[in-house]
PDB file of N, CA and C in Angstrom:
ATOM      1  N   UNK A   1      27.261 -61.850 -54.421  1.00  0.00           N
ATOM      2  CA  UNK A   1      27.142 -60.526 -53.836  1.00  0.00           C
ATOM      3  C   UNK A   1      28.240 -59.619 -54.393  1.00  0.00           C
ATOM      4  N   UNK A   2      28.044 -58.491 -54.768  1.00  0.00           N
ATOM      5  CA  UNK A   2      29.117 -57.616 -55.695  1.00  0.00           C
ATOM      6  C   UNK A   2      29.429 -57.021 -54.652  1.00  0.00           C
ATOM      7  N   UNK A   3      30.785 -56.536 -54.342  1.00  0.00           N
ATOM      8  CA  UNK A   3      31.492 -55.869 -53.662  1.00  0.00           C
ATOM      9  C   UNK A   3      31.546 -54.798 -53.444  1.00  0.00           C
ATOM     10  N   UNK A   4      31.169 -53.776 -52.487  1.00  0.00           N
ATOM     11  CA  UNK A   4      30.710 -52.348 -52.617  1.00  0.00           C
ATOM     12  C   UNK A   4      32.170 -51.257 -52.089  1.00  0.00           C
ATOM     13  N   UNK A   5      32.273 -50.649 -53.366  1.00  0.00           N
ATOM     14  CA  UNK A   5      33.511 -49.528 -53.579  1.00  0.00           C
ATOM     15  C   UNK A   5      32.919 -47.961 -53.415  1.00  0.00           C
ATOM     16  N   UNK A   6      33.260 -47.462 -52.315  1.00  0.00           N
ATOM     17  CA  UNK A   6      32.532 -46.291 -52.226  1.00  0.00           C
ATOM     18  C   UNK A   6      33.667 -45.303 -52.759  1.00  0.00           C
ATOM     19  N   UNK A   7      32.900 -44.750 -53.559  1.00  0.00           N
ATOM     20  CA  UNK A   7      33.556 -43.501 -54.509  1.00  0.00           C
ATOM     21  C   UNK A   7      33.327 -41.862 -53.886  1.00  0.00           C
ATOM     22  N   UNK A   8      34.242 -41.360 -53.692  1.00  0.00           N
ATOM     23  CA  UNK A   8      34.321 -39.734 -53.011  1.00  0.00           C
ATOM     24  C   UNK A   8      34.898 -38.797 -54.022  1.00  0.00           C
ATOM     25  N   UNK A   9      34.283 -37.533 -53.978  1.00  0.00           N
ATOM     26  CA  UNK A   9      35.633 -36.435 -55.027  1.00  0.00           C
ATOM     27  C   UNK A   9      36.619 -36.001 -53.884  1.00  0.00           C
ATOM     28  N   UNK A  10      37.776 -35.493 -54.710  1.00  0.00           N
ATOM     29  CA  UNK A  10      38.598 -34.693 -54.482  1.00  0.00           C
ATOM     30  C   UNK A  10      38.625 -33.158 -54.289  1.00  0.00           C
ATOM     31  N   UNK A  11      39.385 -32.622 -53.581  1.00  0.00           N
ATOM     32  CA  UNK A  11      39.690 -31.146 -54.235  1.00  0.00           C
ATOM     33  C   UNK A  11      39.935 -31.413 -55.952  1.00  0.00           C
ATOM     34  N   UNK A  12      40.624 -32.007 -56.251  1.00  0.00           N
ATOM     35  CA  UNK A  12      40.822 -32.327 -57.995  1.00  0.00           C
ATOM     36  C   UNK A  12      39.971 -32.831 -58.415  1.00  0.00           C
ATOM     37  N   UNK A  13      39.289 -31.829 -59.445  1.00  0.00           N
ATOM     38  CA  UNK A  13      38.603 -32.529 -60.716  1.00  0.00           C
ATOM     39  C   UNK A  13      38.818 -33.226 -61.049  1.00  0.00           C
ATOM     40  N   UNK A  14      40.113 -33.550 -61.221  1.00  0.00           N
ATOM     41  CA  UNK A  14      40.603 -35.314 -62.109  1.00  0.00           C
ATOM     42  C   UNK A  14      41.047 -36.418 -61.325  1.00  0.00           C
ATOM     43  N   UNK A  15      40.398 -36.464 -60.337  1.00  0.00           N
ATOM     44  CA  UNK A  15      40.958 -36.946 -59.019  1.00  0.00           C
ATOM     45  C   UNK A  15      39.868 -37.810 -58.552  1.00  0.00           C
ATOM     46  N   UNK A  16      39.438 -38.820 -58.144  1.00  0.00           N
ATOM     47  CA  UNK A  16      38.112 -39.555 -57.660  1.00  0.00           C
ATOM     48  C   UNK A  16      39.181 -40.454 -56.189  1.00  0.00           C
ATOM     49  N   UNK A  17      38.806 -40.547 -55.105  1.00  0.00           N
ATOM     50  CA  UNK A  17      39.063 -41.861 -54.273  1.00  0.00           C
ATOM     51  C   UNK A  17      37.546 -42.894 -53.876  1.00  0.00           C
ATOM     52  N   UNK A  18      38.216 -44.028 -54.486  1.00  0.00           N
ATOM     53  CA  UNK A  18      37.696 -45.312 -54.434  1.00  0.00           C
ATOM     54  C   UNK A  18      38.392 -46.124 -52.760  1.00  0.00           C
ATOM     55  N   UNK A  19      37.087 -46.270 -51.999  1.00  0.00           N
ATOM     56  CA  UNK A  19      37.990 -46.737 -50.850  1.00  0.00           C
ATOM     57  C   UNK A  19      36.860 -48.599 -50.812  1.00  0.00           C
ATOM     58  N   UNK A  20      37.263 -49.578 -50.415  1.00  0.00           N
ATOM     59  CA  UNK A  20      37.167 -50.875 -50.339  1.00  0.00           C
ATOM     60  C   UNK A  20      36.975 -51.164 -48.820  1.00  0.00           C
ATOM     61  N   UNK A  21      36.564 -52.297 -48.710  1.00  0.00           N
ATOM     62  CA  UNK A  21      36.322 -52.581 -47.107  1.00  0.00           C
ATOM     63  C   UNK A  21      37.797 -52.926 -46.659  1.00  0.00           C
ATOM     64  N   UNK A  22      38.179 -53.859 -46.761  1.00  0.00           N
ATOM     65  CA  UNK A  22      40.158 -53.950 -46.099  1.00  0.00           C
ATOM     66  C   UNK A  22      41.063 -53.501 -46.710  1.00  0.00           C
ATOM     67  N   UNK A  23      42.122 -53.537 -46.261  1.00  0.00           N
ATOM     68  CA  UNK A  23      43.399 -52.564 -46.510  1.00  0.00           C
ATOM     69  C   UNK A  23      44.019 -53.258 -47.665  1.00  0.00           C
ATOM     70  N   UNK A  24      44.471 -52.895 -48.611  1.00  0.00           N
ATOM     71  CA  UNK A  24      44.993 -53.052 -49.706  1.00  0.00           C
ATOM     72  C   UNK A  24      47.042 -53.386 -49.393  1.00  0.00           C
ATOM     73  N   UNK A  25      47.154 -52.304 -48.571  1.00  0.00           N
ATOM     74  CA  UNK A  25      48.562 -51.745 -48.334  1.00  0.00           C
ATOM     75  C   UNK A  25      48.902 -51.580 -46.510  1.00  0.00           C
ATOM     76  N   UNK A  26      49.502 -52.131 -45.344  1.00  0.00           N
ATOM     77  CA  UNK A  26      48.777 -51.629 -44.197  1.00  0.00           C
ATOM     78  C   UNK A  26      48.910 -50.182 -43.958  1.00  0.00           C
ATOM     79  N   UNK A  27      48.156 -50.028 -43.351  1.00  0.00           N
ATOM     80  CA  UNK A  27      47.825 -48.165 -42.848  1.00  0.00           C
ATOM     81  C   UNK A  27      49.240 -47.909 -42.445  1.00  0.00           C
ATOM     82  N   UNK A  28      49.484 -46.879 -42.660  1.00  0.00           N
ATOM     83  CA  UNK A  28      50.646 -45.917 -42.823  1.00  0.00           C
ATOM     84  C   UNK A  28      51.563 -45.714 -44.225  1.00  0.00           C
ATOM     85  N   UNK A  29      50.992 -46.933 -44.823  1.00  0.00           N
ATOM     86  CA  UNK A  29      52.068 -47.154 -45.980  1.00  0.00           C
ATOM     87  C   UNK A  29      51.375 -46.712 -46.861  1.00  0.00           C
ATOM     88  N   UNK A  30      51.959 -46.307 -48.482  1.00  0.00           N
ATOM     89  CA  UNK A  30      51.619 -46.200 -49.929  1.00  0.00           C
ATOM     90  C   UNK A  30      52.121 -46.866 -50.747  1.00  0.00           C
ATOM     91  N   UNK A  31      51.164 -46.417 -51.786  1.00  0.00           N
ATOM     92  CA  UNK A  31      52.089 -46.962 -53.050  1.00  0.00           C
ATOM     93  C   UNK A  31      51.240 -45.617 -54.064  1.00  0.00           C
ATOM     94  N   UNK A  32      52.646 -44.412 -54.122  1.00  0.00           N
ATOM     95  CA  UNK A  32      51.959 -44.104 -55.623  1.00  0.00           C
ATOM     96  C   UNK A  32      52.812 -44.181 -56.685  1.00  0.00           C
ATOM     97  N   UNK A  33      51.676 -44.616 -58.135  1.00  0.00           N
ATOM     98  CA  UNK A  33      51.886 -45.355 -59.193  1.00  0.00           C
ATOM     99  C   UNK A  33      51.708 -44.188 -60.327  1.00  0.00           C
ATOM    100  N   UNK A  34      52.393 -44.002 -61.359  1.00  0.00           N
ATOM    101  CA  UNK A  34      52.631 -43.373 -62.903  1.00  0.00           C
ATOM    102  C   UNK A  34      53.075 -43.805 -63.666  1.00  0.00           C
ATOM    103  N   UNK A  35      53.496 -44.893 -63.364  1.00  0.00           N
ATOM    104  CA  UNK A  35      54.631 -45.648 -64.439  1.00  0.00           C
ATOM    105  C   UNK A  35      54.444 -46.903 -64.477  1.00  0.00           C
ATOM    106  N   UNK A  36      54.364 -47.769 -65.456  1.00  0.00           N
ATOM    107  CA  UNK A  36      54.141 -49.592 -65.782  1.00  0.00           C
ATOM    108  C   UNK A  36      55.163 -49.932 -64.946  1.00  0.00           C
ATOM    109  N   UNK A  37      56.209 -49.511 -64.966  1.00  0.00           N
ATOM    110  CA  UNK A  37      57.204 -50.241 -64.027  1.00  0.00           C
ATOM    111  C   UNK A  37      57.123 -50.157 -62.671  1.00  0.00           C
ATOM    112  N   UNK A  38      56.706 -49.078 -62.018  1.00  0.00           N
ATOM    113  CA  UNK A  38      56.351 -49.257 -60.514  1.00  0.00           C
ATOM    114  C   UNK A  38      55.088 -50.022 -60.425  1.00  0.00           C
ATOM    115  N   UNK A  39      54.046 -49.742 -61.266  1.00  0.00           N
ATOM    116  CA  UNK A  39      52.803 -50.870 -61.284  1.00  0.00           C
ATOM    117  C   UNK A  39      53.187 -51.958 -60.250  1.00  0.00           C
ATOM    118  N   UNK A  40      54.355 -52.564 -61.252  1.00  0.00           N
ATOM    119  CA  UNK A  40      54.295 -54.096 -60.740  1.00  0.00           C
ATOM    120  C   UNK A  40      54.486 -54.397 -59.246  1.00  0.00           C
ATOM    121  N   UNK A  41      55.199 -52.833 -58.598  1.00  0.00           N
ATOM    122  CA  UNK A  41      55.204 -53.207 -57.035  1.00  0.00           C
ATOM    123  C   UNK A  41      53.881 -53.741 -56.391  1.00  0.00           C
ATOM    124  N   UNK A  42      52.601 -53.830 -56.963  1.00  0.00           N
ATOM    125  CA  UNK A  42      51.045 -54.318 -56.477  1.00  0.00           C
ATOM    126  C   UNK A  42      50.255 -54.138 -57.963  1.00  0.00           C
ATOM    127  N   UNK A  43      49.634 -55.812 -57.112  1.00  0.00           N
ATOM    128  CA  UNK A  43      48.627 -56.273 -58.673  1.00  0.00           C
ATOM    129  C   UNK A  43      47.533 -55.024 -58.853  1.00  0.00           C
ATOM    130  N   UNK A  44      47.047 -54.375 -57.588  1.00  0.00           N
ATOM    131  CA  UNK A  44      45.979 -53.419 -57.820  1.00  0.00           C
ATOM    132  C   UNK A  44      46.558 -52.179 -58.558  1.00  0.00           C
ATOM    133  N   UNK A  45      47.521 -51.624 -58.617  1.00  0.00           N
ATOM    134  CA  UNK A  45      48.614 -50.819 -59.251  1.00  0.00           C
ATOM    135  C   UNK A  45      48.311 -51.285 -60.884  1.00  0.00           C
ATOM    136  N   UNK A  46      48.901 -52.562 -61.103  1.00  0.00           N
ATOM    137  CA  UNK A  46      49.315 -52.717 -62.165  1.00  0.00           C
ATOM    138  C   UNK A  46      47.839 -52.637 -63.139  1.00  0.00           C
ATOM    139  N   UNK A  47      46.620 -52.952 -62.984  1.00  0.00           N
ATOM    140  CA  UNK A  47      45.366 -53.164 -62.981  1.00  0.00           C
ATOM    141  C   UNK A  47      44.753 -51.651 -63.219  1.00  0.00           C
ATOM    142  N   UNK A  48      45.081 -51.061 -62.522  1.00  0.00           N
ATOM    143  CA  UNK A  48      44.536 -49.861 -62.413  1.00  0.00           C
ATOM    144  C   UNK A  48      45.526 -48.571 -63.814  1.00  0.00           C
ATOM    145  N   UNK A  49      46.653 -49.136 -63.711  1.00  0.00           N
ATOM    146  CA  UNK A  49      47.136 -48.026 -64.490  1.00  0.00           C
ATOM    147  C   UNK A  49      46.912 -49.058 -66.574  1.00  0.00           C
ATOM    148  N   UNK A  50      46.650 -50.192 -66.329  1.00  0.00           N
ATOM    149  CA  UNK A  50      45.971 -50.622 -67.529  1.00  0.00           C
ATOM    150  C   UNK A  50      45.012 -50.305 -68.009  1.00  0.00           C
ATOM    151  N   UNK A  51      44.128 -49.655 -67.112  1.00  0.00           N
ATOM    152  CA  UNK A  51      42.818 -49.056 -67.508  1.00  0.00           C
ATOM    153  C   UNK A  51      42.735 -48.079 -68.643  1.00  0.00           C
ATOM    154  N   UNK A  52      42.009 -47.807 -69.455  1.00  0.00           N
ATOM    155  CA  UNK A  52      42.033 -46.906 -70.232  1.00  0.00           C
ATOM    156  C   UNK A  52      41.113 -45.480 -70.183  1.00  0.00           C
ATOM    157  N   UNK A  53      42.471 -44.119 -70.117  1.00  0.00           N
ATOM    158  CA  UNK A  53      42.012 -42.688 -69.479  1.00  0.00           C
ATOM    159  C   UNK A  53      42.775 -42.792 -67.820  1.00  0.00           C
ATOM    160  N   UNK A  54      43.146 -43.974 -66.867  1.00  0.00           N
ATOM    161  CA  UNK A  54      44.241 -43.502 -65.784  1.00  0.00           C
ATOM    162  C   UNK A  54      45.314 -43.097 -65.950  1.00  0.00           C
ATOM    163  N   UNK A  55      45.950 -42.182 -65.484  1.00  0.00           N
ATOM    164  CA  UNK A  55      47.194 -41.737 -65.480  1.00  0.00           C
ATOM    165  C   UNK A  55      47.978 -41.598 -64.630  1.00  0.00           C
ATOM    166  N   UNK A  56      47.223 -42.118 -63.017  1.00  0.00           N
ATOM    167  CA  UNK A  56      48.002 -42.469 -62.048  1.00  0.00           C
ATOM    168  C   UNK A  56      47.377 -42.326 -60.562  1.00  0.00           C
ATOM    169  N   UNK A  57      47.733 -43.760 -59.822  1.00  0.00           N
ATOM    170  CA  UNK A  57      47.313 -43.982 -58.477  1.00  0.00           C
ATOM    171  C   UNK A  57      47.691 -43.918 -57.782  1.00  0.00           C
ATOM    172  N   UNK A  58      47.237 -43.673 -56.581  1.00  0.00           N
ATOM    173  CA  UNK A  58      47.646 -43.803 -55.083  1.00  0.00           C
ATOM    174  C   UNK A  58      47.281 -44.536 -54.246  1.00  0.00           C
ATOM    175  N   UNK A  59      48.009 -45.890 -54.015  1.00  0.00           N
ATOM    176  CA  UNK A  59      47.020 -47.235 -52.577  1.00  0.00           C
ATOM    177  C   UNK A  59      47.552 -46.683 -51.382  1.00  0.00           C
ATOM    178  N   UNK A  60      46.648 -46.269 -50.394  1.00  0.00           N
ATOM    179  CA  UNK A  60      46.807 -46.161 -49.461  1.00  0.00           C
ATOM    180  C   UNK A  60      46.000 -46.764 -48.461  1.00  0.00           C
ATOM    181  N   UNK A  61      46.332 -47.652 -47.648  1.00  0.00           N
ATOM    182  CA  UNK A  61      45.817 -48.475 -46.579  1.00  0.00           C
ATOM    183  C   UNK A  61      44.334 -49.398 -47.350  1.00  0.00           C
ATOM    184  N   UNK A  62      42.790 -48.468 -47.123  1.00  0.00           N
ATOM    185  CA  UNK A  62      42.213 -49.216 -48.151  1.00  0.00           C
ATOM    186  C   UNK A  62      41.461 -48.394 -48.931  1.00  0.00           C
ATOM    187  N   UNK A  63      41.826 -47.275 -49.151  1.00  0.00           N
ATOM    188  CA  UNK A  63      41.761 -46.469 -50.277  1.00  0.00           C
ATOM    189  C   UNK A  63      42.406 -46.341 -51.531  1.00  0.00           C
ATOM    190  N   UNK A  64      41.969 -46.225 -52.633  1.00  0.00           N
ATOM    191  CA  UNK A  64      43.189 -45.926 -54.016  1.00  0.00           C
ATOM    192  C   UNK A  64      42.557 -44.349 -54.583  1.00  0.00           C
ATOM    193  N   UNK A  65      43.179 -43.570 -54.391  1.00  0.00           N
ATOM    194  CA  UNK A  65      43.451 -42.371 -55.221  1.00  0.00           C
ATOM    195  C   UNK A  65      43.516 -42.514 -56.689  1.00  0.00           C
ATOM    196  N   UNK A  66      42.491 -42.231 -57.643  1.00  0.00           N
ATOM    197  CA  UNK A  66      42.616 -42.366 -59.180  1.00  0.00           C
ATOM    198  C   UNK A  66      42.697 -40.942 -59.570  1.00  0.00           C
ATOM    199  N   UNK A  67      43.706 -40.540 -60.592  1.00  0.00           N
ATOM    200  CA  UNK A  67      43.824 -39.285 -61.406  1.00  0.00           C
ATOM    201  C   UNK A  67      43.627 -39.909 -63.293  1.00  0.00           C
ATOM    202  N   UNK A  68      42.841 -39.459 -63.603  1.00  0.00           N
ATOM    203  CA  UNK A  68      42.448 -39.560 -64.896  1.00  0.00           C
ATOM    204  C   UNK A  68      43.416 -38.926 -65.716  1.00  0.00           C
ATOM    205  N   UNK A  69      43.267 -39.094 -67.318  1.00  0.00           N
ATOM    206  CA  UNK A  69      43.811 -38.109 -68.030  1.00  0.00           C
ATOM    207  C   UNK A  69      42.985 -37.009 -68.194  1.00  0.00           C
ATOM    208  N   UNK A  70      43.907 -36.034 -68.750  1.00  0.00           N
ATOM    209  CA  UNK A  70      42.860 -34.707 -68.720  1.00  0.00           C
ATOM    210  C   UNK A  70      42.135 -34.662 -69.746  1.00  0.00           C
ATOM    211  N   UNK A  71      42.275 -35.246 -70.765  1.00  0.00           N
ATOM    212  CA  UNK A  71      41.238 -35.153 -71.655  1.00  0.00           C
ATOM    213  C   UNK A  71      40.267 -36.355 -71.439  1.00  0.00           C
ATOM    214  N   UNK A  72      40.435 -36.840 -70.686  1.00  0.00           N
ATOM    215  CA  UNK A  72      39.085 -37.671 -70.425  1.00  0.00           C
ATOM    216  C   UNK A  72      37.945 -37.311 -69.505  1.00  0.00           C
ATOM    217  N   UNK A  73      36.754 -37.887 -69.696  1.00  0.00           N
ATOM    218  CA  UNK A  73      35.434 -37.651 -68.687  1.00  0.00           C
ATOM    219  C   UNK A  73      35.260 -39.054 -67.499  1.00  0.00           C
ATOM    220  N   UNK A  74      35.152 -38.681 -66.431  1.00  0.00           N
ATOM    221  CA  UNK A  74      34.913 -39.734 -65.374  1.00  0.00           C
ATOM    222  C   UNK A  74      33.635 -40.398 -65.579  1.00  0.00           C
ATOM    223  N   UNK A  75      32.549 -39.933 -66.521  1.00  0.00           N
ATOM    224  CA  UNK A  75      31.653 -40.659 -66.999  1.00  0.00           C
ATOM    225  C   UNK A  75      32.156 -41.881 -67.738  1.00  0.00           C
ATOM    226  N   UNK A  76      33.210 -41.730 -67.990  1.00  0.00           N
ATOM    227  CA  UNK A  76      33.975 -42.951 -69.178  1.00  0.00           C
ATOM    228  C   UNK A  76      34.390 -43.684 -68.371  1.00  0.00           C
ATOM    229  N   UNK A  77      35.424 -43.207 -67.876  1.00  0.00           N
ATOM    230  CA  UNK A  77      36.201 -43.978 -66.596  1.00  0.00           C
ATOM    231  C   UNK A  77      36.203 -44.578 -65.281  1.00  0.00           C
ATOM    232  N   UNK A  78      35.370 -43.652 -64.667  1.00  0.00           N
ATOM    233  CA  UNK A  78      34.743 -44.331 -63.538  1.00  0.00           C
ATOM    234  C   UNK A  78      34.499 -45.950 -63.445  1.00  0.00           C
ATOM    235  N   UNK A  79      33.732 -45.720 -64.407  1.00  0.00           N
ATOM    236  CA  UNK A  79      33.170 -47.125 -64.182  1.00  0.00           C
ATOM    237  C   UNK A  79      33.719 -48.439 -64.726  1.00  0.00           C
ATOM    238  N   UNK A  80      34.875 -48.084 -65.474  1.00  0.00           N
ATOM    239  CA  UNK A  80      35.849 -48.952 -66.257  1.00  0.00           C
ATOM    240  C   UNK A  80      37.148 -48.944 -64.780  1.00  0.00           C
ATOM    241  N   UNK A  81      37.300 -48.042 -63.582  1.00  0.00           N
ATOM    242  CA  UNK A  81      38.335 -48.341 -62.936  1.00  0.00           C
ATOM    243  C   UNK A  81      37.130 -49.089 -61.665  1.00  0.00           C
ATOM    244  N   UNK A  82      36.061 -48.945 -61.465  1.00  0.00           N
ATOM    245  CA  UNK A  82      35.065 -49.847 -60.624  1.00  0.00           C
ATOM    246  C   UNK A  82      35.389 -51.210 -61.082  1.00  0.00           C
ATOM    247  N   UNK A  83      35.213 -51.339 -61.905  1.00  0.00           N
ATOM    248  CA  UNK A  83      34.973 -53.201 -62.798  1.00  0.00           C
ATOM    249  C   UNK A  83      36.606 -53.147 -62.151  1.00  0.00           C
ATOM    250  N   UNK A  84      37.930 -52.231 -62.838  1.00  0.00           N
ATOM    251  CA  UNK A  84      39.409 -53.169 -62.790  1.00  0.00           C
ATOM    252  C   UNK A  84      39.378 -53.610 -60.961  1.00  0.00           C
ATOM    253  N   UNK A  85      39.076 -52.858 -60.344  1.00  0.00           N
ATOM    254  CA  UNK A  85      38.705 -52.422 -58.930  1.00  0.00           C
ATOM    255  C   UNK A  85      38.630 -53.950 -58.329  1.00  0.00           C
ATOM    256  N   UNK A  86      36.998 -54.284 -58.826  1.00  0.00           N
ATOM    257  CA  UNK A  86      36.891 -55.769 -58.519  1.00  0.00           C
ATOM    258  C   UNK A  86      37.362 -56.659 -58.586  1.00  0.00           C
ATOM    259  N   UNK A  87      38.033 -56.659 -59.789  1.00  0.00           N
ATOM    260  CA  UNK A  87      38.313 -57.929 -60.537  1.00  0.00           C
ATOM    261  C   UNK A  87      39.865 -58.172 -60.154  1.00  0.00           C
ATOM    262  N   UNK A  88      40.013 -57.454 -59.181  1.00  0.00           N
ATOM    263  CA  UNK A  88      41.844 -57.397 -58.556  1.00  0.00           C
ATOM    264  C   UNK A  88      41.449 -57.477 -57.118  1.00  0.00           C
ATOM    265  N   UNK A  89      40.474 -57.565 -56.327  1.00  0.00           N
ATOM    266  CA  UNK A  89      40.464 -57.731 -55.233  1.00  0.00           C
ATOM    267  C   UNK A  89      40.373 -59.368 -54.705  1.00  0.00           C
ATOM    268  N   UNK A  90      41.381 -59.441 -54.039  1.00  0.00           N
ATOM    269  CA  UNK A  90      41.225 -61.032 -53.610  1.00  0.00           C
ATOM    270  C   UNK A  90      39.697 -61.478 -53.175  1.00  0.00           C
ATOM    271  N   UNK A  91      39.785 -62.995 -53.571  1.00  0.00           N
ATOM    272  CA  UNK A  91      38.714 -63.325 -53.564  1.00  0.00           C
ATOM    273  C   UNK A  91      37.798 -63.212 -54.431  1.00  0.00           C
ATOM    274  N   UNK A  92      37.713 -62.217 -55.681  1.00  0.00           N
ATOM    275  CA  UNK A  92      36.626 -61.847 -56.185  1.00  0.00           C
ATOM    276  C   UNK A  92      36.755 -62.521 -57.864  1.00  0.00           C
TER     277      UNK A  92
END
């Protein structure tokens, strides 16, 4: 059974939130990510900013905030941060 990631826009064009059924981070807390080196504070972090066209996330509870690069299309990306998405969620 594939794991269902419901995808929402932003006020930002370059902006998509991907939210998951459980909490990633517990509610109240974050993690936002721009840099390989904060990555490593969470595997979903580190996963997500490997992707190619992210330029930086936000985990919050069980949502992640994705900002693309600007010269990229979310037709590209989207679906390349869906797959990293899965493949970092426990269990999967």
């Amino acid at each position: 059974m594939s794991i269902k990631i419901k995808v929402t826009t932003t006020r930002s064009e370059g902006t998509l939130m991907f939210a998951v059924k459980d909490a990633l981070v517990p509610y109240g807390k974050s993690i936002p990510v721009s840099q390989p080196g904060v990555a490593r504070l969470h595997p979903m972090a580190e996963v997500l900013l490997a992707v190619p066209g992210v330029d930086s996330a936000w985990i919050m509870g069980n949502e992640i905030q994705v900002t693309k690069k600007v010269d990229e299309k979310w037709a590209t990306v989207k679906s390349r941060v869906i797959e990293a998405i899965r493949k970092a969620l426990p269990g999967s």
